[in-house]
C-alpha atoms as a PDB file:
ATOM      1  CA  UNK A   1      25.640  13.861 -59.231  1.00  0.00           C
ATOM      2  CA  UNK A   2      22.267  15.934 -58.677  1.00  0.00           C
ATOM      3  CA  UNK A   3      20.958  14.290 -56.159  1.00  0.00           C
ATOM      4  CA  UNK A   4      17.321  16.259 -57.600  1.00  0.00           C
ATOM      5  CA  UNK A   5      17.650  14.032 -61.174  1.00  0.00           C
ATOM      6  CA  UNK A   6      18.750  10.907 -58.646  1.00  0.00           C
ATOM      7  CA  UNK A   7      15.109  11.371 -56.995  1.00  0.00           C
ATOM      8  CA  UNK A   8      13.317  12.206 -59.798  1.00  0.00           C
ATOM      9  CA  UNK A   9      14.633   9.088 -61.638  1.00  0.00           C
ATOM     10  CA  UNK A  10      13.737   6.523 -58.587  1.00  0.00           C
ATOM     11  CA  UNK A  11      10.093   8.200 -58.216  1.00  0.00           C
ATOM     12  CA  UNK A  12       9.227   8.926 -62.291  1.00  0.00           C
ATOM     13  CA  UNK A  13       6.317  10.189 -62.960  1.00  0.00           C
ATOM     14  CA  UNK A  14       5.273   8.226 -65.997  1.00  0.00           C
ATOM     15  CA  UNK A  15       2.790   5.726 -64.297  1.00  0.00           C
ATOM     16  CA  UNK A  16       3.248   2.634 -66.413  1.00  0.00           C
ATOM     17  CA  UNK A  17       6.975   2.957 -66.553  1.00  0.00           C
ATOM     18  CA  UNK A  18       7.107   3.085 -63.160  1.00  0.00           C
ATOM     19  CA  UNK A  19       7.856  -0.147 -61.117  1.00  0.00           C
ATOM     20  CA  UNK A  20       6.194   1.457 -57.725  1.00  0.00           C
ATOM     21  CA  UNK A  21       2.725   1.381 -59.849  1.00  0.00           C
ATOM     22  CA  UNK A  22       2.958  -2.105 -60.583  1.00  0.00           C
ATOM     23  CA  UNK A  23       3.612  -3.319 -57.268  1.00  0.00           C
ATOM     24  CA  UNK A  24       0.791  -0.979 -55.604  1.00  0.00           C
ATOM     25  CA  UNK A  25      -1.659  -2.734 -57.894  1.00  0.00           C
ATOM     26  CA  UNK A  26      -0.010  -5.871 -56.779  1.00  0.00           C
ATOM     27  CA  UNK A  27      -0.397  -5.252 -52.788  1.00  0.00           C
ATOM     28  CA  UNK A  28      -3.993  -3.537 -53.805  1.00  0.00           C
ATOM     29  CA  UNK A  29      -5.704  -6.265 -55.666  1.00  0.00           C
ATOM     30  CA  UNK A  30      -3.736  -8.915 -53.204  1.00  0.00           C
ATOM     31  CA  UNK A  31      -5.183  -7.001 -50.004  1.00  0.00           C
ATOM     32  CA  UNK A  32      -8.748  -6.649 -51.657  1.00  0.00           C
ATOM     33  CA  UNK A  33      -8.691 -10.689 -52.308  1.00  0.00           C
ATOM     34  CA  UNK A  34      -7.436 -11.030 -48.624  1.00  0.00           C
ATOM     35  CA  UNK A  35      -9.950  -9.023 -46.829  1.00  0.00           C
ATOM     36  CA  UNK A  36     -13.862 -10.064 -47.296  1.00  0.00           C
ATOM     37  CA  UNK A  37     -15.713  -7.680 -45.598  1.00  0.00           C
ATOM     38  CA  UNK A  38     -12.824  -6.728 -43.205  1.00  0.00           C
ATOM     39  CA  UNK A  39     -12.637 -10.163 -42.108  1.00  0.00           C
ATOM     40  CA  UNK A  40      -8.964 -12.463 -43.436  1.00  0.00           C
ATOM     41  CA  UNK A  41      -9.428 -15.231 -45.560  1.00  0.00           C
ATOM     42  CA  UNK A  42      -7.168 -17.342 -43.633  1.00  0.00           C
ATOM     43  CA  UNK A  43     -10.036 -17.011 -40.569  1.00  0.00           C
ATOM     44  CA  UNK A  44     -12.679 -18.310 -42.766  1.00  0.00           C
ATOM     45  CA  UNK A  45     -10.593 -21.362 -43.748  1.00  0.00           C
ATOM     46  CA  UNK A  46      -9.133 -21.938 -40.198  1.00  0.00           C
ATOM     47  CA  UNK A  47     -13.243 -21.675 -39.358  1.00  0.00           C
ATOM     48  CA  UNK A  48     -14.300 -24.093 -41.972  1.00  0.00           C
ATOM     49  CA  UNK A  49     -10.900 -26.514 -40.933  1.00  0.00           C
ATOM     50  CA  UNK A  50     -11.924 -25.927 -37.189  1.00  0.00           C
ATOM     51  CA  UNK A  51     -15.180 -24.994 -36.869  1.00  0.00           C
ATOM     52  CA  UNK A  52     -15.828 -24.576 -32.816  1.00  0.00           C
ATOM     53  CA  UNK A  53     -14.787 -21.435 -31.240  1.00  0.00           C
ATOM     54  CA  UNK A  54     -13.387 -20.164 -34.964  1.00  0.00           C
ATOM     55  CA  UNK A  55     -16.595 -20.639 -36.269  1.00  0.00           C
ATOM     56  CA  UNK A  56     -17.818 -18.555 -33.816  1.00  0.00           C
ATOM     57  CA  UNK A  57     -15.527 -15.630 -34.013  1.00  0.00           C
ATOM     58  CA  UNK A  58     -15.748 -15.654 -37.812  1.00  0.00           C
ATOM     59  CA  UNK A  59     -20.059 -15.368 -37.537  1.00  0.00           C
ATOM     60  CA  UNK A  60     -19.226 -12.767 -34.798  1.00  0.00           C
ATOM     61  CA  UNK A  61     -16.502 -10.800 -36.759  1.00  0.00           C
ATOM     62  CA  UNK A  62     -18.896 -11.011 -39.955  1.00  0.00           C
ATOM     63  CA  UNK A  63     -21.656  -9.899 -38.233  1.00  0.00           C
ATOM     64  CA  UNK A  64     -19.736  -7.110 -36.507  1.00  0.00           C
ATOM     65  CA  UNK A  65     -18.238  -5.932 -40.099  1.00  0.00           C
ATOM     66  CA  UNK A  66     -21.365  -5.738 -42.154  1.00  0.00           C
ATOM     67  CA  UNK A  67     -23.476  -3.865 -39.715  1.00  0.00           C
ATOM     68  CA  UNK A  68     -20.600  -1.355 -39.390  1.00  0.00           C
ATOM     69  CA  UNK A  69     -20.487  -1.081 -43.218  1.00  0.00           C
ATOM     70  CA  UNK A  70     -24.337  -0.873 -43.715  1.00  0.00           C
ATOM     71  CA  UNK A  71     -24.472   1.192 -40.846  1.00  0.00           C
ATOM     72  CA  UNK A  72     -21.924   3.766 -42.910  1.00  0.00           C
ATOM     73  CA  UNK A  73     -23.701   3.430 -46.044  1.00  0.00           C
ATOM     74  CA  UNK A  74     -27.307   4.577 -44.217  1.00  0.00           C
ATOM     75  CA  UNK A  75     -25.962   7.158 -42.572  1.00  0.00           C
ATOM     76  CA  UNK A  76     -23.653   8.648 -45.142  1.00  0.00           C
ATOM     77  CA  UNK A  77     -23.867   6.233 -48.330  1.00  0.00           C
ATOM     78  CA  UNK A  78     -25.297   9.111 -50.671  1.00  0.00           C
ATOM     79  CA  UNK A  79     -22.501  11.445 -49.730  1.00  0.00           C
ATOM     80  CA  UNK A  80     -19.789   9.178 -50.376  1.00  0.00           C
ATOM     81  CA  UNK A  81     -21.297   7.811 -53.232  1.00  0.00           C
ATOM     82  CA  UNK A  82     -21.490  11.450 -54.982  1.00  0.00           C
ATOM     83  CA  UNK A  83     -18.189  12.458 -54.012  1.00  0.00           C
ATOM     84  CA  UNK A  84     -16.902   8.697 -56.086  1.00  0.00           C
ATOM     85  CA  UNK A  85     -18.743   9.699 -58.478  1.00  0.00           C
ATOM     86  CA  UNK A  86     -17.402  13.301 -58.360  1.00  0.00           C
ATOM     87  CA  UNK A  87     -13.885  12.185 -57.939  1.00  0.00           C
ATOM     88  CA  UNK A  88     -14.171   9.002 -60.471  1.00  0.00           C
ATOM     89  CA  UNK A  89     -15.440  11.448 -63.651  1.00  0.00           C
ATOM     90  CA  UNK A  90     -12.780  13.539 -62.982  1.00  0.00           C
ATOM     91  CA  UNK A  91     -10.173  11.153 -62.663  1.00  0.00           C
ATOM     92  CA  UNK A  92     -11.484   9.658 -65.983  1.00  0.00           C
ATOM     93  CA  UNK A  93     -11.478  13.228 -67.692  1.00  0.00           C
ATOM     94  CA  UNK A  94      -8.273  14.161 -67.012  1.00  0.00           C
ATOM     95  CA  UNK A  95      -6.757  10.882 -67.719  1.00  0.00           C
ATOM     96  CA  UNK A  96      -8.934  10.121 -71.172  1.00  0.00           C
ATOM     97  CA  UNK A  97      -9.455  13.702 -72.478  1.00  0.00           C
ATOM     98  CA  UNK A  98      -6.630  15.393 -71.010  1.00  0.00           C
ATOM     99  CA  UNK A  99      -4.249  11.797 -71.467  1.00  0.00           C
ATOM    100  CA  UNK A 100      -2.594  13.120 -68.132  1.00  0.00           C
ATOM    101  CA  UNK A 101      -1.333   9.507 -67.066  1.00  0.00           C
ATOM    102  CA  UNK A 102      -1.050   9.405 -63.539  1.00  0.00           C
ATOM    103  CA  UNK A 103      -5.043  10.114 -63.368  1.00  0.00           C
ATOM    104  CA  UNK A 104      -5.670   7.177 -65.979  1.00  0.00           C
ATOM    105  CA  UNK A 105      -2.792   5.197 -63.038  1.00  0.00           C
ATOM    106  CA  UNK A 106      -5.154   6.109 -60.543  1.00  0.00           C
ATOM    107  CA  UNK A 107      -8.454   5.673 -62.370  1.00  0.00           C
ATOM    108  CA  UNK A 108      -7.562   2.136 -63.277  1.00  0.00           C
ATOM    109  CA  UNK A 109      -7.124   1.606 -59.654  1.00  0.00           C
ATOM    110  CA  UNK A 110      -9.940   3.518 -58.216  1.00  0.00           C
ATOM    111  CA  UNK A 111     -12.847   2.101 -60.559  1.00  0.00           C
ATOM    112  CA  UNK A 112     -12.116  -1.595 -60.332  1.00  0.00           C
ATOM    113  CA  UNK A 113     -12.025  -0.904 -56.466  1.00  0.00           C
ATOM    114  CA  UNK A 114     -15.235   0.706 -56.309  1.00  0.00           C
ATOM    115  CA  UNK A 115     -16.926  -1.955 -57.889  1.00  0.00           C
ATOM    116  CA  UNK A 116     -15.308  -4.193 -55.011  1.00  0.00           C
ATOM    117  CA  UNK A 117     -16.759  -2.103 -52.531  1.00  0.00           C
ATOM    118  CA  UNK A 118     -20.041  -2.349 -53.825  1.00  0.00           C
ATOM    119  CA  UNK A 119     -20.084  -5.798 -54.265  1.00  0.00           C
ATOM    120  CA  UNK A 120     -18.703  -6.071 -50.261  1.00  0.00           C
ATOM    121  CA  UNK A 121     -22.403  -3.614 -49.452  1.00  0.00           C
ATOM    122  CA  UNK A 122     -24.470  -6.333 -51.414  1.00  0.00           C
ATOM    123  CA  UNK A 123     -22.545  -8.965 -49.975  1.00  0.00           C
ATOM    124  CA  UNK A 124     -23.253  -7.475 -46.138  1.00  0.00           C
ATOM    125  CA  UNK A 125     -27.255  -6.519 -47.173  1.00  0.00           C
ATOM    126  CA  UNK A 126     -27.425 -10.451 -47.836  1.00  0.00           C
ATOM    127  CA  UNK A 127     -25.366 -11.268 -44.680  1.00  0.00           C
ATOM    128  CA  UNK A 128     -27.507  -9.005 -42.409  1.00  0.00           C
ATOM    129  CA  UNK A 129     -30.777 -10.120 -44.428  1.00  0.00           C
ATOM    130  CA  UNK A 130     -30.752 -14.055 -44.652  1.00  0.00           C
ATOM    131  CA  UNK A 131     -28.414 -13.962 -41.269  1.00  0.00           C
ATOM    132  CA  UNK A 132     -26.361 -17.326 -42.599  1.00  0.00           C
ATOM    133  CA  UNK A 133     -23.895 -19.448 -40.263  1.00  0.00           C
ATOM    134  CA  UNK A 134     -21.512 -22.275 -40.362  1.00  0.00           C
ATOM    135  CA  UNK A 135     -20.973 -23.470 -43.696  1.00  0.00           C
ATOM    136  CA  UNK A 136     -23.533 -21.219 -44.982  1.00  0.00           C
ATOM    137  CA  UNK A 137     -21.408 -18.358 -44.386  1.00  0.00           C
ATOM    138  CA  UNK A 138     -18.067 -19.715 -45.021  1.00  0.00           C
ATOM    139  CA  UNK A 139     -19.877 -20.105 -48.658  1.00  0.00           C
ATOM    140  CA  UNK A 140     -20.945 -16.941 -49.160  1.00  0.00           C
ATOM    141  CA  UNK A 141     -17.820 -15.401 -48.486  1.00  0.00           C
ATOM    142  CA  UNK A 142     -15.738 -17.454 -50.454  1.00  0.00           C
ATOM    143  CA  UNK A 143     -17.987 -16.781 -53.517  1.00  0.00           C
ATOM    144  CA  UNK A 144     -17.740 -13.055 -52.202  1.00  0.00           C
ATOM    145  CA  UNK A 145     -13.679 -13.267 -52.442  1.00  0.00           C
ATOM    146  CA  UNK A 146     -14.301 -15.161 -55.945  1.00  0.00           C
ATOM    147  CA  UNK A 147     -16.108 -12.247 -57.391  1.00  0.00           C
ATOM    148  CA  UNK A 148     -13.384 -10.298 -55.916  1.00  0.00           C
ATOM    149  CA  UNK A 149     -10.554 -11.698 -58.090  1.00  0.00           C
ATOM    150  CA  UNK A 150     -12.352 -11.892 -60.897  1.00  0.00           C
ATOM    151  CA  UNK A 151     -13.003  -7.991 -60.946  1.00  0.00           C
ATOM    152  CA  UNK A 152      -8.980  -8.052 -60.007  1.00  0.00           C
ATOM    153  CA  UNK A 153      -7.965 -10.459 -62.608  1.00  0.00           C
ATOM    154  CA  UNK A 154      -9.784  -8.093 -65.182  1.00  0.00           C
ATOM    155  CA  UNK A 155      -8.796  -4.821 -63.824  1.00  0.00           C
ATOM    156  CA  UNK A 156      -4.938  -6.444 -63.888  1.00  0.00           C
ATOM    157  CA  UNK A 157      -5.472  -7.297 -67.072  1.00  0.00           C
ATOM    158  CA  UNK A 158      -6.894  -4.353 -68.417  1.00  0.00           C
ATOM    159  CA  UNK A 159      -4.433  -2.110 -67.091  1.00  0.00           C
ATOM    160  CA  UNK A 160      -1.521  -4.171 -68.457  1.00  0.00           C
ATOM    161  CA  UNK A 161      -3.177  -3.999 -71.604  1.00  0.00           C
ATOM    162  CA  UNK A 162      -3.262  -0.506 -70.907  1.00  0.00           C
ATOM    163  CA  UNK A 163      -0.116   0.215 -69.527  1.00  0.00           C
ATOM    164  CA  UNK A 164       1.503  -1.232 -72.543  1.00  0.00           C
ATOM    165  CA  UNK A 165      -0.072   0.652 -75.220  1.00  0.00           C
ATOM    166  CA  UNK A 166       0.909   3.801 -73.104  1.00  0.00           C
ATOM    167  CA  UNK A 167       4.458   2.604 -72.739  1.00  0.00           C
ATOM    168  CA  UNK A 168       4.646   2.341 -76.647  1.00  0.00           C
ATOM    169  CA  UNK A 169       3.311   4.943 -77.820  1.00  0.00           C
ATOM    170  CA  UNK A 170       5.303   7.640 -75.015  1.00  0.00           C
ATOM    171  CA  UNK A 171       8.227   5.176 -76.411  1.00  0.00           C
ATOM    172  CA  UNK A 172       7.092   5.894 -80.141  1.00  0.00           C
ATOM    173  CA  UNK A 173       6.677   9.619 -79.661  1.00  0.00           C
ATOM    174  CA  UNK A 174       9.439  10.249 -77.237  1.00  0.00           C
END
């Protein structure tokens, strides 16, 4: 047996055939809904169970994380946002116009996710603006991780829809 084919047939290149897509938007979209604003989730409930010291290392942790991201996006926020642009067009061409599927794979990751990380810079503008603690916070994070799945449960749902009309037709054609 070649063990070249063997390889090849593990890792295929056919994004929505492959099960190593679907569990990377899995671990993705899990991981986003997980991590608010580089804080856990389970710290925000163990604050709002606890309160005390937690409380206190969540307001510190929160505080630490949103300067630190709108820190990055003063000093460097109009490069990175022109190179997503940059990179998000041409993922988008090449998977839409040139129907190369591993860029629409990566598209219908990248996009989703970029509207998750600018959702997490007007989520740490309001943080760093109205300065909220206690309960206050533990709110507006938990609407923040909200938000989050819903752009997930969308994205998830638009690439299966996705995914399947790719799988037919390649299954049609080939």
């Amino acid at each position: 047996m070649n063990w070249y084919l063997s390889v090849f047939e593990l890792i295929d290149m056919r994004s929505f055939s492959n099960l190593w897509f679907w569990i990377s938007l899995a671990v993705v979209w899990s991981s986003a809904s997980h991590w608010i604003l580089g804080v856990p989730y389970d710290m925000v409930l163990r604050a709002k169970r606890n309160g005390d010291q937690a409380m206190v290392d969540l307001e510190d942790m929160v505080r630490i994380n949103s300067r630190r991201l709108l820190y990055i996006a003063r000093v460097s926020g109009l490069w990175i946002l022109g190179i997503g642009f940059f990179i998000l067009s041409s993922l988008a061409i090449l998977g839409f116009y040139y129907w190369i599927e591993f860029a629409q794979a990566v598209f219908l990751l990248a996009f989703p996710m970029s509207g998750v990380g600018l959702l997490s810079l007007s989520t740490a503008r309001l943080i760093a603006d109205v300065k909220p603690t206690g309960e206050e916070l533990c709110q507006r994070l938990h609407r923040h991780r909200i938000w989050t799945q819903v752009i997930g449960m969308v994205s998830v749902f638009v690439t299966s829809l996705w995914g399947m009309y790719q799988n037919v037709s390649v299954g049609v054609l080939g």
